[in-house]
PDB file of N, CA and C in Angstrom:
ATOM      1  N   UNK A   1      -2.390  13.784  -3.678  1.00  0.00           N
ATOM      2  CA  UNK A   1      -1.233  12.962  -3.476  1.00  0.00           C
ATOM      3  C   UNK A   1      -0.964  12.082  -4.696  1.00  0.00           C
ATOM      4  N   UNK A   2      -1.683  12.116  -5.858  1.00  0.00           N
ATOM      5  CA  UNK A   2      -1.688  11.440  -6.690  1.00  0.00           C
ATOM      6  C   UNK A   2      -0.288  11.915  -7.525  1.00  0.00           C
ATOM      7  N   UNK A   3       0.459  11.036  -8.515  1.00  0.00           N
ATOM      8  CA  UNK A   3       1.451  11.007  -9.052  1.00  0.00           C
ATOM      9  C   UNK A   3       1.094  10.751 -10.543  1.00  0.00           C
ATOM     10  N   UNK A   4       2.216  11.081 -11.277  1.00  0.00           N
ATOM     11  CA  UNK A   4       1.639  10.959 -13.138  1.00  0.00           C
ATOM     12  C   UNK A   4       2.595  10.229 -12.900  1.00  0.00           C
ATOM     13  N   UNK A   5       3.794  10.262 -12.391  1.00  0.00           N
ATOM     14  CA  UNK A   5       4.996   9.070 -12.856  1.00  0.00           C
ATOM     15  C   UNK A   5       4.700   8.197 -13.225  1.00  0.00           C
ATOM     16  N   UNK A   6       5.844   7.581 -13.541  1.00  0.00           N
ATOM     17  CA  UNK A   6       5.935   6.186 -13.776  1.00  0.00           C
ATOM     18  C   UNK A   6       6.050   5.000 -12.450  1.00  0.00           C
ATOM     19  N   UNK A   7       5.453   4.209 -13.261  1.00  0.00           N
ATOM     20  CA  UNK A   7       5.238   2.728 -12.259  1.00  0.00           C
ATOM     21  C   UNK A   7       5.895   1.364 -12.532  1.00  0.00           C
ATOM     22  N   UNK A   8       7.291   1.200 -11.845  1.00  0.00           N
ATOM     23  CA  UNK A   8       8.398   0.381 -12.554  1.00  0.00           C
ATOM     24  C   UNK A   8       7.654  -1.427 -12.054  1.00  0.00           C
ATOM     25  N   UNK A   9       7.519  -2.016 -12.812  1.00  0.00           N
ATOM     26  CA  UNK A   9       7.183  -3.643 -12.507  1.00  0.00           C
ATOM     27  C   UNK A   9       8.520  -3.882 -11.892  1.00  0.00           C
ATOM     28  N   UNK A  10       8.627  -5.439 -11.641  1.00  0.00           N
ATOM     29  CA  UNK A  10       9.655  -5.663 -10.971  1.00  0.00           C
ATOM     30  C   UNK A  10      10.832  -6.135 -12.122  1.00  0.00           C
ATOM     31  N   UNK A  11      10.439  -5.903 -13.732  1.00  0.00           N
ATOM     32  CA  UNK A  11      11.690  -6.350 -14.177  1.00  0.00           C
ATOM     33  C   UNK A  11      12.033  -5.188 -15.273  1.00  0.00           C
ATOM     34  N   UNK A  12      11.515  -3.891 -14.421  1.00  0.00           N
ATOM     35  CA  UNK A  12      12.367  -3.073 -14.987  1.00  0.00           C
ATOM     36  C   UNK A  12      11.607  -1.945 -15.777  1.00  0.00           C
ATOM     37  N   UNK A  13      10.105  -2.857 -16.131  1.00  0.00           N
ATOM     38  CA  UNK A  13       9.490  -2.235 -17.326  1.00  0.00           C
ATOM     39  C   UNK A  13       8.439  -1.131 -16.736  1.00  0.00           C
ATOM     40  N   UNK A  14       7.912  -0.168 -17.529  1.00  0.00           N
ATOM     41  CA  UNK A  14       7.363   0.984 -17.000  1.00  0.00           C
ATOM     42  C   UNK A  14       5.682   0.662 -16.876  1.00  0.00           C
ATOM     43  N   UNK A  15       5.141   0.902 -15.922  1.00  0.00           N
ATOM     44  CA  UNK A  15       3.591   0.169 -16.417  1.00  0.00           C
ATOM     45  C   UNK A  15       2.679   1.580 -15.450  1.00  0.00           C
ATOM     46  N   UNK A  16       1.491   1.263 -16.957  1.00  0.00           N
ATOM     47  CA  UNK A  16       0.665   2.682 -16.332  1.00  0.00           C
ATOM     48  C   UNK A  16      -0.051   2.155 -15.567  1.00  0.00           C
ATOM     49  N   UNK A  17      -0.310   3.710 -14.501  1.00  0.00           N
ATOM     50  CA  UNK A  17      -1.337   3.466 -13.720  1.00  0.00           C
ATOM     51  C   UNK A  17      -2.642   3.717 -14.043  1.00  0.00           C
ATOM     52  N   UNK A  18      -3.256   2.655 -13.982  1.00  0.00           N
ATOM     53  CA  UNK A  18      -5.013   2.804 -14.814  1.00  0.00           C
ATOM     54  C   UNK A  18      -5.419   1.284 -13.836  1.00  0.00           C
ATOM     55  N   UNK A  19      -7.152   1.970 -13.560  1.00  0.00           N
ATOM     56  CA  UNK A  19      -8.095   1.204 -12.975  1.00  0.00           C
ATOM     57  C   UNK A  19      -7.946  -0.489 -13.435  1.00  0.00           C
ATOM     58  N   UNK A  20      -8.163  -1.420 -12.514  1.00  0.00           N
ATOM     59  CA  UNK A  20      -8.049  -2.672 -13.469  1.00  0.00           C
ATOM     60  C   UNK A  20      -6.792  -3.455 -13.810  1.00  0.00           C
ATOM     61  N   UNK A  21      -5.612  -2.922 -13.166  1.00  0.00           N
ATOM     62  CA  UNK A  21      -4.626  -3.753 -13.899  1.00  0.00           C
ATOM     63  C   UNK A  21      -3.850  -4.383 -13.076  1.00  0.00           C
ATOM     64  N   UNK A  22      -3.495  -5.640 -13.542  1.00  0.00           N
ATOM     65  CA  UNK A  22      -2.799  -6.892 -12.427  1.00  0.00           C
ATOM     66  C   UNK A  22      -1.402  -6.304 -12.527  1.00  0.00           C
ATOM     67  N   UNK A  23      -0.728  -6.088 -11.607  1.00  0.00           N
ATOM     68  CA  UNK A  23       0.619  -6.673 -11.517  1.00  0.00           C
ATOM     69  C   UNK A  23       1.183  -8.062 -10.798  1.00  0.00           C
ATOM     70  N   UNK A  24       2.125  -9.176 -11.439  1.00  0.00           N
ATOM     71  CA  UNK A  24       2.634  -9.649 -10.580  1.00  0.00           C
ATOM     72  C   UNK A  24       4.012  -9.434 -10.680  1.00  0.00           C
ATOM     73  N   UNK A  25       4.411  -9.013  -9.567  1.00  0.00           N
ATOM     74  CA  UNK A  25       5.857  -8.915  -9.514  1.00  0.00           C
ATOM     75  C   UNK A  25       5.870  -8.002  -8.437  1.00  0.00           C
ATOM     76  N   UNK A  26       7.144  -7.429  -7.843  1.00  0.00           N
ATOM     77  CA  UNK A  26       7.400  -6.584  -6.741  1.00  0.00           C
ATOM     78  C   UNK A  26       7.275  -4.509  -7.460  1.00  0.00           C
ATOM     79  N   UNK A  27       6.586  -3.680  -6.659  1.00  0.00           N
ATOM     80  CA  UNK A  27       6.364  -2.323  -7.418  1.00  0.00           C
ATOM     81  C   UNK A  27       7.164  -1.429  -6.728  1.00  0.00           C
ATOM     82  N   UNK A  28       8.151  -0.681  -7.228  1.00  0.00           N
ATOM     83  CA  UNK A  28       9.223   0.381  -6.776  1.00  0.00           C
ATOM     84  C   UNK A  28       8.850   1.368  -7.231  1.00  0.00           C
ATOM     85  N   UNK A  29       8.334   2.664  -6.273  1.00  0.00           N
ATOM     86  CA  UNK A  29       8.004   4.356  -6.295  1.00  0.00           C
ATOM     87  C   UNK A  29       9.438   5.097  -5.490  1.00  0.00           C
ATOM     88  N   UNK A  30       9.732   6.045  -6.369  1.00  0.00           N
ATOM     89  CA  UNK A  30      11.095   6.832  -5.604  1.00  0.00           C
ATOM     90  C   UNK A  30      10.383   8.286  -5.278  1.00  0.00           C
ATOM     91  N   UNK A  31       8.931   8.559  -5.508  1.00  0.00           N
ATOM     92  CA  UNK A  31       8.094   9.480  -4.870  1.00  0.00           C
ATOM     93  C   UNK A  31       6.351   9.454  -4.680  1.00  0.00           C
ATOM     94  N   UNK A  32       5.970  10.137  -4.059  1.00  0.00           N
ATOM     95  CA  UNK A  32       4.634   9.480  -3.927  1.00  0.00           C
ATOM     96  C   UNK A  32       4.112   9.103  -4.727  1.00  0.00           C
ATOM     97  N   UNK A  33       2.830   8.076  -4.460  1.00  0.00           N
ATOM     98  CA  UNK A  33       2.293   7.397  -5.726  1.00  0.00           C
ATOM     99  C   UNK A  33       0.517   6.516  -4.768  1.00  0.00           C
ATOM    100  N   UNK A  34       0.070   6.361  -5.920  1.00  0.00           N
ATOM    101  CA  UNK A  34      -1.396   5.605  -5.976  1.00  0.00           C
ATOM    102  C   UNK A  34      -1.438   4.364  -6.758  1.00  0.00           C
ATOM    103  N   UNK A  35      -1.402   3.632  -5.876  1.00  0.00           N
ATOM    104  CA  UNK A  35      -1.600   2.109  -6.272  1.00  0.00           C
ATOM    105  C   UNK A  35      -3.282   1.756  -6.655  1.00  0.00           C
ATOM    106  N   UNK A  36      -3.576   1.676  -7.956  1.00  0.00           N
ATOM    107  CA  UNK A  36      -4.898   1.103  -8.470  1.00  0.00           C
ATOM    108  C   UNK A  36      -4.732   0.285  -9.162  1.00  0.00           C
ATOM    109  N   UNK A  37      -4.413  -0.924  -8.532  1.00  0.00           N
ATOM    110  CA  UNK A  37      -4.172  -2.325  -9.509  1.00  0.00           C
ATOM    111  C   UNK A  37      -4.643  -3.214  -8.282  1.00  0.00           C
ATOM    112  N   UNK A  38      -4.131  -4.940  -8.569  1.00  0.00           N
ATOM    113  CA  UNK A  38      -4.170  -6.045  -8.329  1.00  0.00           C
ATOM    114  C   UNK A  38      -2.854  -5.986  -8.057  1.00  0.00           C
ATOM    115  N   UNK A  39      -1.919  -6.324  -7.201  1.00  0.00           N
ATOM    116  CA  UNK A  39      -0.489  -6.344  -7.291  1.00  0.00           C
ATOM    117  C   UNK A  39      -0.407  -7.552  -6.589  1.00  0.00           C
ATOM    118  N   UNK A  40       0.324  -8.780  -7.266  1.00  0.00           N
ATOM    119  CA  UNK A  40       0.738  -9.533  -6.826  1.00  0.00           C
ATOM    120  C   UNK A  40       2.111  -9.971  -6.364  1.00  0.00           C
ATOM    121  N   UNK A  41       2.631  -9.051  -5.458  1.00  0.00           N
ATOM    122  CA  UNK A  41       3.458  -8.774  -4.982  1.00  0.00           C
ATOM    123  C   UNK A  41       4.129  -7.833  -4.000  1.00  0.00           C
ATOM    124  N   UNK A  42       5.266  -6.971  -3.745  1.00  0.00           N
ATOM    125  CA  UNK A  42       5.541  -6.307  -2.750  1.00  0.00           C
ATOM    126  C   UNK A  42       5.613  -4.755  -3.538  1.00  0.00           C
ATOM    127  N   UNK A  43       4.780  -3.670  -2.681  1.00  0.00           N
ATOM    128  CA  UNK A  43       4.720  -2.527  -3.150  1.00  0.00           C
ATOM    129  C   UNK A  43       5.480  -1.703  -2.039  1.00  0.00           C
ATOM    130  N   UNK A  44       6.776  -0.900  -3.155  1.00  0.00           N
ATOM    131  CA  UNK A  44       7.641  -0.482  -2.134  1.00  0.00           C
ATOM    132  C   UNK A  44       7.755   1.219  -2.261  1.00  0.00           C
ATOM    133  N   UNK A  45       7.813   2.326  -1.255  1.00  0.00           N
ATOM    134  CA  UNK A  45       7.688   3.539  -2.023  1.00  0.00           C
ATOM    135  C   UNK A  45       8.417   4.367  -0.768  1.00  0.00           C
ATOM    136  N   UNK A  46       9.566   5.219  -1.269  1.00  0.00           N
ATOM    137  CA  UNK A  46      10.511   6.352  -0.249  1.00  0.00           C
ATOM    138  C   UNK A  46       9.551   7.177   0.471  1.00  0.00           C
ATOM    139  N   UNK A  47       8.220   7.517  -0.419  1.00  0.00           N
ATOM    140  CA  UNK A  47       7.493   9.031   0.626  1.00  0.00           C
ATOM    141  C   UNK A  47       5.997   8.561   0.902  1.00  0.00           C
ATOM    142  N   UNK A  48       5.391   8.843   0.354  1.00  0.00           N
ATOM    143  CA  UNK A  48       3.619   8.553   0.311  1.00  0.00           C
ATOM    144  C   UNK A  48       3.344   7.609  -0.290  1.00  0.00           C
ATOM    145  N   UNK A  49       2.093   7.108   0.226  1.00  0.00           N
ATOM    146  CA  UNK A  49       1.342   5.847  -0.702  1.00  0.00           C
ATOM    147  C   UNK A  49       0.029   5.644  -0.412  1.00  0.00           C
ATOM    148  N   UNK A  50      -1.094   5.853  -1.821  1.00  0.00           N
ATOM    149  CA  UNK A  50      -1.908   5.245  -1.488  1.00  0.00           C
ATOM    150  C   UNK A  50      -2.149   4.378  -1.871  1.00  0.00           C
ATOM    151  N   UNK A  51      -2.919   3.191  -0.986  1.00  0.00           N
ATOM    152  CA  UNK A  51      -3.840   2.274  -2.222  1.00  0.00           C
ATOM    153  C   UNK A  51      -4.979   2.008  -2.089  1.00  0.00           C
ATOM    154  N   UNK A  52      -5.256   2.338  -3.573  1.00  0.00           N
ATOM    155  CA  UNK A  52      -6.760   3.019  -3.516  1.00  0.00           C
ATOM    156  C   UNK A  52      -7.934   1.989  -3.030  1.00  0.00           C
ATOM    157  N   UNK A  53      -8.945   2.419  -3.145  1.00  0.00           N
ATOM    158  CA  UNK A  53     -10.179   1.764  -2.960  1.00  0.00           C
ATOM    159  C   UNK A  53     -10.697   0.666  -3.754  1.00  0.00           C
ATOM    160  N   UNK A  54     -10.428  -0.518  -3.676  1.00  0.00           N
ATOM    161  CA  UNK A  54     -10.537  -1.697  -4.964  1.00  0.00           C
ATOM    162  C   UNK A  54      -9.647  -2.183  -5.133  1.00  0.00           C
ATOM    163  N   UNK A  55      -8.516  -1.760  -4.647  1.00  0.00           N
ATOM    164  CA  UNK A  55      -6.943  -2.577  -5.162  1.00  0.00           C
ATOM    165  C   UNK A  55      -6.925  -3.370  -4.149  1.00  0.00           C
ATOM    166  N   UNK A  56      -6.054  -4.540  -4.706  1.00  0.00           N
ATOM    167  CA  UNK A  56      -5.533  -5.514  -4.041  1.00  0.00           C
ATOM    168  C   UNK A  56      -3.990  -5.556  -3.935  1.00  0.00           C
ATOM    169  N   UNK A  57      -3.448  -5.540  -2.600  1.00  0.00           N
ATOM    170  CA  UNK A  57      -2.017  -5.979  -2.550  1.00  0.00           C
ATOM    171  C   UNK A  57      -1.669  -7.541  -1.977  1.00  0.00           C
ATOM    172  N   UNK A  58      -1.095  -8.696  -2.468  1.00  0.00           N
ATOM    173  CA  UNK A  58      -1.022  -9.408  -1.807  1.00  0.00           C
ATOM    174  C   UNK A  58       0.278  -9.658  -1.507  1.00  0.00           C
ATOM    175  N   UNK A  59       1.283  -8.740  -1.429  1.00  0.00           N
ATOM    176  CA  UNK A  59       2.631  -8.852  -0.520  1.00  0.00           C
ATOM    177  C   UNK A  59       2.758  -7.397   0.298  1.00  0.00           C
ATOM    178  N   UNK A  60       3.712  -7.063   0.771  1.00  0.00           N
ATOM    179  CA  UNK A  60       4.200  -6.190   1.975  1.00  0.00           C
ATOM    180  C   UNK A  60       4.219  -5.050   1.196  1.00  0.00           C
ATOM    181  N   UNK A  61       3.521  -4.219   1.887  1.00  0.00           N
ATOM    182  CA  UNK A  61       3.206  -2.442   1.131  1.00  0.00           C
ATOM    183  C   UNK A  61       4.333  -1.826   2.283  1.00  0.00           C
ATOM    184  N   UNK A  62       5.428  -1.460   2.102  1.00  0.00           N
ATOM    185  CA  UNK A  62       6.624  -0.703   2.824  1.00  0.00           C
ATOM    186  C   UNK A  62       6.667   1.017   2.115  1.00  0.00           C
ATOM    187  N   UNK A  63       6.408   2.065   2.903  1.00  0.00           N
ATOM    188  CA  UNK A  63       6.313   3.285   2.764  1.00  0.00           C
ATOM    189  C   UNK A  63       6.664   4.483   3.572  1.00  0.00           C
ATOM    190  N   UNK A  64       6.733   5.274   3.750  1.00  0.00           N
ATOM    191  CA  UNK A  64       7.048   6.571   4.999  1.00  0.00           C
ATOM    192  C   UNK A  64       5.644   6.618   5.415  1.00  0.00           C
ATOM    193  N   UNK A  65       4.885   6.815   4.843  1.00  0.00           N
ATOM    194  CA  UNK A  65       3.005   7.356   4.810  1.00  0.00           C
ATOM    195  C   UNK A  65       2.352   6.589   4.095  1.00  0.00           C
ATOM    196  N   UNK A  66       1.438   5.832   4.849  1.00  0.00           N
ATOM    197  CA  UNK A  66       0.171   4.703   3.742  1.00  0.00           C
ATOM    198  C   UNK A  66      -0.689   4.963   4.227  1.00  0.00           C
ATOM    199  N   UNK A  67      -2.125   5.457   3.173  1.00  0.00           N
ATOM    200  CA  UNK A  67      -3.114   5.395   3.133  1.00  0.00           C
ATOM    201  C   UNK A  67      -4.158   4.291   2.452  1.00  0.00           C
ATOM    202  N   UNK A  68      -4.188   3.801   3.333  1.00  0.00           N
ATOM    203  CA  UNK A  68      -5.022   2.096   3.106  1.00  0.00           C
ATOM    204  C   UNK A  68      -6.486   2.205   2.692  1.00  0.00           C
ATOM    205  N   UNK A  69      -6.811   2.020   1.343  1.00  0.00           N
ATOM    206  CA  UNK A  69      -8.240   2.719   1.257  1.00  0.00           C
ATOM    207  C   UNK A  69      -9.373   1.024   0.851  1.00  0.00           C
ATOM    208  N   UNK A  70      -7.661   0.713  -0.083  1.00  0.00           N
ATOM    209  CA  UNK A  70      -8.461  -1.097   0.009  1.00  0.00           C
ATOM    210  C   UNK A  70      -7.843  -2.161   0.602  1.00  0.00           C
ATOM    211  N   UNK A  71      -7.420  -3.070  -0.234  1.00  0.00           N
ATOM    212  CA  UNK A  71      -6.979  -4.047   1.014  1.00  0.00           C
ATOM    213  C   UNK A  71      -5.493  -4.800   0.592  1.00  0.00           C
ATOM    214  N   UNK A  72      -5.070  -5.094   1.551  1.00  0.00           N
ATOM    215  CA  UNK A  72      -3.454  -5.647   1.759  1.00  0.00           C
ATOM    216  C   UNK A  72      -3.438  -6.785   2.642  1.00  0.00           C
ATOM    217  N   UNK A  73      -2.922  -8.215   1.817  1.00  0.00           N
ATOM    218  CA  UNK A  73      -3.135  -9.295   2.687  1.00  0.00           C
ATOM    219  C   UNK A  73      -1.410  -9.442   2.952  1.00  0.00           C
ATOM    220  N   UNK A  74      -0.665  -9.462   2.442  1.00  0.00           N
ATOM    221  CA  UNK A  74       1.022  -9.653   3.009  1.00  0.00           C
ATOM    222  C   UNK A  74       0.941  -8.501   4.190  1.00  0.00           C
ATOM    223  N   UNK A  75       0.907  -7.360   4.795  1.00  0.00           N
ATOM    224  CA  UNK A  75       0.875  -6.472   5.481  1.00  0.00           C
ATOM    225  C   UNK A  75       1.558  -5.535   5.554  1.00  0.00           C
ATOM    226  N   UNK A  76       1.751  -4.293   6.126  1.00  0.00           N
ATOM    227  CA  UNK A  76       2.454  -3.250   5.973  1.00  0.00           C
ATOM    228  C   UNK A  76       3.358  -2.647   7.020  1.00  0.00           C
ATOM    229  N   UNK A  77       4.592  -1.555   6.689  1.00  0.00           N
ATOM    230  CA  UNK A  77       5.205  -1.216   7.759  1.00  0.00           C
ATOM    231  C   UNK A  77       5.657   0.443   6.880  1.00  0.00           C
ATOM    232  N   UNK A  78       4.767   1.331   7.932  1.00  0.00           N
ATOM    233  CA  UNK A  78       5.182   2.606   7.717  1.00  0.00           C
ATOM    234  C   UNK A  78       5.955   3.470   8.671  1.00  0.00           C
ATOM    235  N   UNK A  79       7.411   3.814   8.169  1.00  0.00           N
ATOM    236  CA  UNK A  79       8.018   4.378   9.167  1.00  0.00           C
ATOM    237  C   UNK A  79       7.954   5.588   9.869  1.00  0.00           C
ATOM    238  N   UNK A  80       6.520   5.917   8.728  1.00  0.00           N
ATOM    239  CA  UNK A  80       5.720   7.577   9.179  1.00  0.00           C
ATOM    240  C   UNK A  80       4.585   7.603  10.023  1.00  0.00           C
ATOM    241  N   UNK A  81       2.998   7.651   9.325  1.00  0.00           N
ATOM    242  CA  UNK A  81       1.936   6.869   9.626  1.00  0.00           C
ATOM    243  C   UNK A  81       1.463   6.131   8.654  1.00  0.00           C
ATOM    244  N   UNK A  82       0.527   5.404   9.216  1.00  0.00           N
ATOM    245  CA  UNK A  82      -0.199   4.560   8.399  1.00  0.00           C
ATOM    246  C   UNK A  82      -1.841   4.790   9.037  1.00  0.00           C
ATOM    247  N   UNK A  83      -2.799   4.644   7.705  1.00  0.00           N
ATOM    248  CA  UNK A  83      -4.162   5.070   7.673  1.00  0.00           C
ATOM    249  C   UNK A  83      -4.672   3.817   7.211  1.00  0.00           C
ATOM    250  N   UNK A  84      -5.551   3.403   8.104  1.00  0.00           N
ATOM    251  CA  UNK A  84      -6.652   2.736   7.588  1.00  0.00           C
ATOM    252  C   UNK A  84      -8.181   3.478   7.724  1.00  0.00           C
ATOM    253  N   UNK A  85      -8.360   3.837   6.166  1.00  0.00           N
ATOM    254  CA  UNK A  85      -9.848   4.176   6.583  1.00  0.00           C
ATOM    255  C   UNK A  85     -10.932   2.861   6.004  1.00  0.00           C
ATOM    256  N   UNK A  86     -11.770   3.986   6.431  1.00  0.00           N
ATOM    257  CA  UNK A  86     -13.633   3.047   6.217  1.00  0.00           C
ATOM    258  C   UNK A  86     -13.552   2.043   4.953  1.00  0.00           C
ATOM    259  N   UNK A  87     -13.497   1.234   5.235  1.00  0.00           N
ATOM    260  CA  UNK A  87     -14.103   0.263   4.288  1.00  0.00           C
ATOM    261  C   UNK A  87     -12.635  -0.762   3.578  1.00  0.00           C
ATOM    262  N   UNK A  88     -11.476  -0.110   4.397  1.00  0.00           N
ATOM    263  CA  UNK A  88      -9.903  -1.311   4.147  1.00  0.00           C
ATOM    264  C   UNK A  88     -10.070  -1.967   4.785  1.00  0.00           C
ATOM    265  N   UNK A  89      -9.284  -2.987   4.430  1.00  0.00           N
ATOM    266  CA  UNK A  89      -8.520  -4.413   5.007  1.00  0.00           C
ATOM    267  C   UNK A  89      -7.727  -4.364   5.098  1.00  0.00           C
ATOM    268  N   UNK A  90      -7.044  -4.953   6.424  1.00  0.00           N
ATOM    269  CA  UNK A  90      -5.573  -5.344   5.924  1.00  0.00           C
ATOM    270  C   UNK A  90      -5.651  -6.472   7.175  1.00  0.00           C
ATOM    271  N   UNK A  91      -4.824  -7.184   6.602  1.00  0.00           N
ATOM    272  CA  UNK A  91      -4.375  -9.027   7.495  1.00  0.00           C
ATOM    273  C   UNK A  91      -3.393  -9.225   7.541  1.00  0.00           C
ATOM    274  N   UNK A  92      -2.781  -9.588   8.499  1.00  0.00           N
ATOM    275  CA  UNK A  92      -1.420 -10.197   8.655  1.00  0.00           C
ATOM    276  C   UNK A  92      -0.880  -9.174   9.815  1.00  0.00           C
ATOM    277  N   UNK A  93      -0.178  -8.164   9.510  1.00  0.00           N
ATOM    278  CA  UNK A  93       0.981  -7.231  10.315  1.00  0.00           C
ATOM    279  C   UNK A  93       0.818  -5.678   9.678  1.00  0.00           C
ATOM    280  N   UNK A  94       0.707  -5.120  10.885  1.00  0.00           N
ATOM    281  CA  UNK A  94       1.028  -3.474  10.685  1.00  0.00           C
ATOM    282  C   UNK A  94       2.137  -2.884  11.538  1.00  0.00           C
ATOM    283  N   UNK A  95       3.061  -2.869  11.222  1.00  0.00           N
ATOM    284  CA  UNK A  95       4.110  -2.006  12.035  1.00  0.00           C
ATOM    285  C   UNK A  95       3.826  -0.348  11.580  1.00  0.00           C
ATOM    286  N   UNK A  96       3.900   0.356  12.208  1.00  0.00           N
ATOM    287  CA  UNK A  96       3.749   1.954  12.196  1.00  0.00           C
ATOM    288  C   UNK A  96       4.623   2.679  12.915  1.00  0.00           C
ATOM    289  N   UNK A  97       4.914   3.773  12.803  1.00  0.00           N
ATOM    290  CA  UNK A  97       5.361   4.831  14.202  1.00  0.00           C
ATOM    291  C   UNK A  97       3.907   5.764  14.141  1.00  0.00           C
ATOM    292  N   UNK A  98       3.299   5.688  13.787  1.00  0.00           N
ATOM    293  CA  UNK A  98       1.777   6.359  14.133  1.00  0.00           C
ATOM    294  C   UNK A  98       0.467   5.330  13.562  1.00  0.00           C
ATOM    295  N   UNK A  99      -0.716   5.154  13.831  1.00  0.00           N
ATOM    296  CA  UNK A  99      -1.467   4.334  13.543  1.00  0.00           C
ATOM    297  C   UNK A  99      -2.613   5.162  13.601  1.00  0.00           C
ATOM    298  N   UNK A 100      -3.872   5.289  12.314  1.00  0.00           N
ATOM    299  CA  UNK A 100      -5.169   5.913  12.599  1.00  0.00           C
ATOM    300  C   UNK A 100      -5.988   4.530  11.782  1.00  0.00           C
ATOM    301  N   UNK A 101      -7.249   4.478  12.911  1.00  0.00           N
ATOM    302  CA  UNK A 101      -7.730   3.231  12.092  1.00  0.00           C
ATOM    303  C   UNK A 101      -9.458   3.888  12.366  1.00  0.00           C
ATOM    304  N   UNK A 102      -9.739   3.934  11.242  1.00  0.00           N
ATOM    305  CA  UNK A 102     -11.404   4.622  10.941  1.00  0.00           C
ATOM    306  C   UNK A 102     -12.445   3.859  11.570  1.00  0.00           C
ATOM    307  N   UNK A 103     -13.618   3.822  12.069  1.00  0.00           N
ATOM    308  CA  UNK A 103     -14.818   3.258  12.014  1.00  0.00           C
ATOM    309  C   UNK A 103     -14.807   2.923  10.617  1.00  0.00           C
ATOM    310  N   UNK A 104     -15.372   1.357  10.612  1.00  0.00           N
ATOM    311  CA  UNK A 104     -14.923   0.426   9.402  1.00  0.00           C
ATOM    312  C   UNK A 104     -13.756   0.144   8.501  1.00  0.00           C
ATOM    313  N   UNK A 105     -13.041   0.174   9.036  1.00  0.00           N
ATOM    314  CA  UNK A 105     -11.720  -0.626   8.337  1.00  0.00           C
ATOM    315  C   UNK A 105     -11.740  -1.940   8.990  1.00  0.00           C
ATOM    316  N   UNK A 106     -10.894  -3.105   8.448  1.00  0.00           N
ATOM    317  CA  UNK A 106     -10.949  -3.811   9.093  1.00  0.00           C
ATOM    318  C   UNK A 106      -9.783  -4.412   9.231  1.00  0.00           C
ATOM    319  N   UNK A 107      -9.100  -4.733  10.303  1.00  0.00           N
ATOM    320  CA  UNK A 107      -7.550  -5.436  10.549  1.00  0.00           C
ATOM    321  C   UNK A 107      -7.790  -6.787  11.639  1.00  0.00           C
ATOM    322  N   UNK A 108      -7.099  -7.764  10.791  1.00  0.00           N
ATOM    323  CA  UNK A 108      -6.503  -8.497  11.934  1.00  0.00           C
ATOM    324  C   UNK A 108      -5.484  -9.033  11.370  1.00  0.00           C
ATOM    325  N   UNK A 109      -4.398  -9.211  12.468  1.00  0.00           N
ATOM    326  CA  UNK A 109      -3.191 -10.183  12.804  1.00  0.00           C
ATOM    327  C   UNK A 109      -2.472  -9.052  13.749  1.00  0.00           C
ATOM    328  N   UNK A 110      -1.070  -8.966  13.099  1.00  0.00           N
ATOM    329  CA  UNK A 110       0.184  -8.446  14.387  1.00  0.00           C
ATOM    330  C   UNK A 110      -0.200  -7.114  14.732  1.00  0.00           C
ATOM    331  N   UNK A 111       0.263  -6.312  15.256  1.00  0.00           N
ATOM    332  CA  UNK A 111       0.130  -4.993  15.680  1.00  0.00           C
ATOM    333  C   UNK A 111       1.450  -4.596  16.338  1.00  0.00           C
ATOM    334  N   UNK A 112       2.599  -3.199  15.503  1.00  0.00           N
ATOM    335  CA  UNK A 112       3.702  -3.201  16.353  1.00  0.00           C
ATOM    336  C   UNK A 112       2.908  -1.378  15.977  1.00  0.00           C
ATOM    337  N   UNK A 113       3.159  -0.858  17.190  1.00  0.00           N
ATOM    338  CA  UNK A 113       3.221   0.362  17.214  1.00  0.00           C
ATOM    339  C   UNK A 113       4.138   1.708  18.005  1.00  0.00           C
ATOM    340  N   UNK A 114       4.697   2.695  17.132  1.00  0.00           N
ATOM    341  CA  UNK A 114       5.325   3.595  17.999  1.00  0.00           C
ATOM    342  C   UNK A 114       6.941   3.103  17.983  1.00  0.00           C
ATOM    343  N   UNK A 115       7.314   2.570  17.001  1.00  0.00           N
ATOM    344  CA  UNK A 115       8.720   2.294  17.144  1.00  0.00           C
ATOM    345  C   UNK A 115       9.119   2.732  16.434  1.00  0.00           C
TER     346      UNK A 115
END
């Protein structure tokens, strides 16, 4: 599911995806993509999304399909499914129309499901 594209910051500019790197600002994908950063901000994407194992999101991850591998403190809403496996976080809110949550992930706050 991984993507070579490009990864637009929020003011326009193109930023690679490589282990280690902060964003702050809001992140726009117009096809699937793998989030391996620090994002300090809202990660937004039309089809698939992962974010990987080690990344941090701290605004609203909005997607068709999220695969939650690390952690997301603003919270998420997938209008497809959404995955939390072994060893994510996520706090705050999960809206889904499908929900899979692994032995060891870990969630708390809202819960909307199936809408």
């Amino acid at each position: 599911m991984e993507t070579k594209s490009e990864v637009r910051s929020g003011d326009g500019g193109a930023v690679p995806e490589v282990p280690g790197l902060q964003i702050s600002g809001s992140v726009g994908l117009d096809q699937d993509g793998v989030i391996r950063a620090l994002v300090k901000g809202d990660v937004r994407s039309s089809n698939k999304l992962v974010v990987a194992r080690d990344s941090v999101v701290s605004g609203w991850v909005q997607a068709r399909d999220i695969r939650l591998e690390g952690r997301v403190d603003g919270g998420i809403e997938g209008t497809g499914r959404v995955w939390l496996t072994r060893g994510s976080i996520l706090r705050t809110r999960c809206v889904a129309k499908e929900l899979r949550i692994d032995p060891g992930a870990i969630f708390a706050g809202e819960l909307r499901v199936g809408e």
